[in-house]
Protein backbone atom coordinates (compact mmCIF):
# COMPACT_ATOMS: atom_id res chain seq x y z
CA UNK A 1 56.70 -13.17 15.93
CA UNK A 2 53.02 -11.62 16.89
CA UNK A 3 51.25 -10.28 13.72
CA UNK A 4 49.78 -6.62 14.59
CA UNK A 5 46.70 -5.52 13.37
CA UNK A 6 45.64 -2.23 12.78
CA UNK A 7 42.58 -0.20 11.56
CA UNK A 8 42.47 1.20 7.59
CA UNK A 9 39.95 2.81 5.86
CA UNK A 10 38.95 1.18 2.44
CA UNK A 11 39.22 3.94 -0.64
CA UNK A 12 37.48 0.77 -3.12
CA UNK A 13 35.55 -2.34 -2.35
CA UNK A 14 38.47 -5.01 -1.83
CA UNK A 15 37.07 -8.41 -1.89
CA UNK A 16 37.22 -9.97 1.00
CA UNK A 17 38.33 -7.40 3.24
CA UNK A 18 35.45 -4.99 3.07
CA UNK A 19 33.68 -2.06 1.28
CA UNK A 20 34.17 1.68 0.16
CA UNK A 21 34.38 3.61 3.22
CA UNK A 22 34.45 0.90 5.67
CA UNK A 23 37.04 1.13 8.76
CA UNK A 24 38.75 -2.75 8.91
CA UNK A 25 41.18 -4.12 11.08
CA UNK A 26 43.97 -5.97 9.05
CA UNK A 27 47.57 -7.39 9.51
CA UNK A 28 49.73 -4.29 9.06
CA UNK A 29 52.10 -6.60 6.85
CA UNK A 30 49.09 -6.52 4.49
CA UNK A 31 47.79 -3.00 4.98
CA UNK A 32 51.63 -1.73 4.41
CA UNK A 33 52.60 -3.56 1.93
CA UNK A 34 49.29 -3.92 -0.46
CA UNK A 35 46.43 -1.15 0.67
CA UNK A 36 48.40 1.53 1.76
CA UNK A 37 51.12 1.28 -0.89
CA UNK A 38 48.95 0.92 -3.28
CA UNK A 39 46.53 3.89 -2.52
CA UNK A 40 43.08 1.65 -1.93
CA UNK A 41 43.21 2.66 1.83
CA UNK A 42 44.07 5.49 4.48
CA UNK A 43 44.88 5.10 8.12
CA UNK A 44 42.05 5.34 10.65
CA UNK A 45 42.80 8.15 12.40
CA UNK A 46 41.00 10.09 14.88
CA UNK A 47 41.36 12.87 12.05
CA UNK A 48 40.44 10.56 8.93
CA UNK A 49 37.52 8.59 10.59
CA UNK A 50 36.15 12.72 11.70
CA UNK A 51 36.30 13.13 8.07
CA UNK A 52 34.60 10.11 6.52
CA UNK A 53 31.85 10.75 9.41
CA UNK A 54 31.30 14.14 7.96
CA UNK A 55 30.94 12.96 4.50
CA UNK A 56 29.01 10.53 5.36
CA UNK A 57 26.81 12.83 7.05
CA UNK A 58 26.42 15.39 3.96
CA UNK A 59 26.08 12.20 1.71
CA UNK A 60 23.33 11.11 4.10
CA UNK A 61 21.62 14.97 4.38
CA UNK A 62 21.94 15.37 0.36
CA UNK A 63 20.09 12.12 0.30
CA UNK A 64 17.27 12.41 2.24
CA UNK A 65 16.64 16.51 0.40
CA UNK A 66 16.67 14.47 -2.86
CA UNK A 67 14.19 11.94 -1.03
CA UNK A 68 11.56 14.80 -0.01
CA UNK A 69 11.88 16.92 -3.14
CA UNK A 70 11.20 13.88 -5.12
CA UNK A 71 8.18 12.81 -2.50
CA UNK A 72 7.11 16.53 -3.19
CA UNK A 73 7.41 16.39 -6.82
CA UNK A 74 5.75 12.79 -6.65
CA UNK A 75 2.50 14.82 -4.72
CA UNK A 76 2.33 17.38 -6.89
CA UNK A 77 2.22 15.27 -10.12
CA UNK A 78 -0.23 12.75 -8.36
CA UNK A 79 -3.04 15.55 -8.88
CA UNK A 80 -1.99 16.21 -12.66
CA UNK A 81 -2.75 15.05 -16.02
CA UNK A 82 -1.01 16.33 -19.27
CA UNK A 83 -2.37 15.61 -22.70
CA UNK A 84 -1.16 14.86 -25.57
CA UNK A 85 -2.56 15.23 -28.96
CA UNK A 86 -1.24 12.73 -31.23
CA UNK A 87 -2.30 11.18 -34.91
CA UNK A 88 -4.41 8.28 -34.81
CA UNK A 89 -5.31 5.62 -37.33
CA UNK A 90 -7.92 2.50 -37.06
CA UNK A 91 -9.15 1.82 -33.34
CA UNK A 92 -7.87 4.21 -32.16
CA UNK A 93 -3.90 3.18 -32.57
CA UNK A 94 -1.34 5.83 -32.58
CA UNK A 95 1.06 6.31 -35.42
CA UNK A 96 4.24 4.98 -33.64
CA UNK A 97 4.22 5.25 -30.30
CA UNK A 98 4.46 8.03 -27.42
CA UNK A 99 7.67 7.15 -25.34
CA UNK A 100 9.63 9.25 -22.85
CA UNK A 101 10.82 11.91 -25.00
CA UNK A 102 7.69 13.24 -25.53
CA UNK A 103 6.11 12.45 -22.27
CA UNK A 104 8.96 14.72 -20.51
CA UNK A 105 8.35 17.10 -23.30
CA UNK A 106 4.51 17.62 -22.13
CA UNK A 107 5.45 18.14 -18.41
CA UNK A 108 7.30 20.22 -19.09
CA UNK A 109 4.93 22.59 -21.26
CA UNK A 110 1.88 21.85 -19.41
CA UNK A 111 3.13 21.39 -16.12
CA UNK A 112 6.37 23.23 -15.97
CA UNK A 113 8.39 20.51 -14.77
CA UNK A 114 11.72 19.88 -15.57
CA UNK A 115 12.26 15.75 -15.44
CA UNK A 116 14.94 13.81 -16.62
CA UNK A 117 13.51 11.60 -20.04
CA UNK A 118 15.68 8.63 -18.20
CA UNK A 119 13.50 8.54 -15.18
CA UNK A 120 10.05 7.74 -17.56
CA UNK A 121 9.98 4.22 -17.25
CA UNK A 122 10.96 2.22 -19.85
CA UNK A 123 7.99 0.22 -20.35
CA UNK A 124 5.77 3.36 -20.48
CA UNK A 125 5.41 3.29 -24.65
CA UNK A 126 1.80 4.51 -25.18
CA UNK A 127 0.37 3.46 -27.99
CA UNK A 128 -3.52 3.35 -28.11
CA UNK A 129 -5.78 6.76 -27.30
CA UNK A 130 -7.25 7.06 -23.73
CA UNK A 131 -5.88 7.64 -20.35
CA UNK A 132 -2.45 5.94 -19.13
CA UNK A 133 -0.58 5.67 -16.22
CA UNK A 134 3.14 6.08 -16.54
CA UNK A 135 5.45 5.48 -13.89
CA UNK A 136 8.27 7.75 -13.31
CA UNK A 137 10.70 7.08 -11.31
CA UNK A 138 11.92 9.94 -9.68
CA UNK A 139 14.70 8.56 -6.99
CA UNK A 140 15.87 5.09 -6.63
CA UNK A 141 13.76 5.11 -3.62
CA UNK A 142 10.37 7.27 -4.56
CA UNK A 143 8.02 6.46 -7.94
CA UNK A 144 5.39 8.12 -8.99
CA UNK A 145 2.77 7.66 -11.29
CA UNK A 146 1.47 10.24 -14.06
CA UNK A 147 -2.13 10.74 -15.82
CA UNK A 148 -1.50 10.70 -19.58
CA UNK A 149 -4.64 11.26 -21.55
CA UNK A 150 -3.96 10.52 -25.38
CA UNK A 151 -6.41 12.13 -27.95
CA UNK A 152 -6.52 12.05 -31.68
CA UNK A 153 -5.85 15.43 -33.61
């Protein structure tokens, strides 16, 4: 008895047979009777593997307009500096600390910037008066970093 194989394409990562999206070549025993019956993959037809290329295509064009709008946005606020005015006690220590809230807050009054408080770094807490650099991270693949200058009221 000669096993066939033939060609699937995964819905979910399967362990050991291959990844989201990929096109594999398995015993049709196995793709039959486990990944097609169970809905984690599709035949690779000329029609489904012209689909997954176009989605992969629009995943792959909405991803690299996110990459340049955040490269644009990471230009822009390269050049900036927002202030914040804060209350200050002995040498020169803010009264709790400045953290993303209000950092996103202050672009977006002074700068007009809508961002995302989840893309201030985390380890951005300002807590002394002066100018600080604070890394936002704009796309997983594009960072920028911000001017904030902290006075006393």
């Amino acid at each position: 008895m000669v096993n066939m194989k033939i060609k699937v394409i995964l819905k979910e990562n399967i362990k050991g047979v291959g990844k989201k999206d990929e096109i594999v070549e398995v015993k049709d025993g196995y793709a039959n009777n486990f990944l097609l019956s169970k809905n984690k993959a599709i035949l690779a037809t000329p029609e489904n593997v012209n689909k997954l290329k176009a989605r992969n295509e629009k995943l792959q064009k909405n991803h690299d307009r996110d990459v340049k709008n955040a490269k644009a946005l990471k230009e822009t606020l390269a050049s900036k500096e927002i202030v914040l005015k804060v209350k200050a006690g002995e040498n020169n220590k803010v009264f709790g600390s400045i953290g993303a809230k209000e950092i996103v807050q202050a672009i977006k009054e002074q700068l007009n910037i809508d961002i995302d408080k989840k893309k201030v770094s985390a380890d951005s807490k300002v807590k002394e008066i002066g100018v600080h650099n604070v890394e936002l991270k704009l796309h997983s693949e594009v960072k920028a970093n911000l001017k904030v200058r902290v006075e006393a009221k």
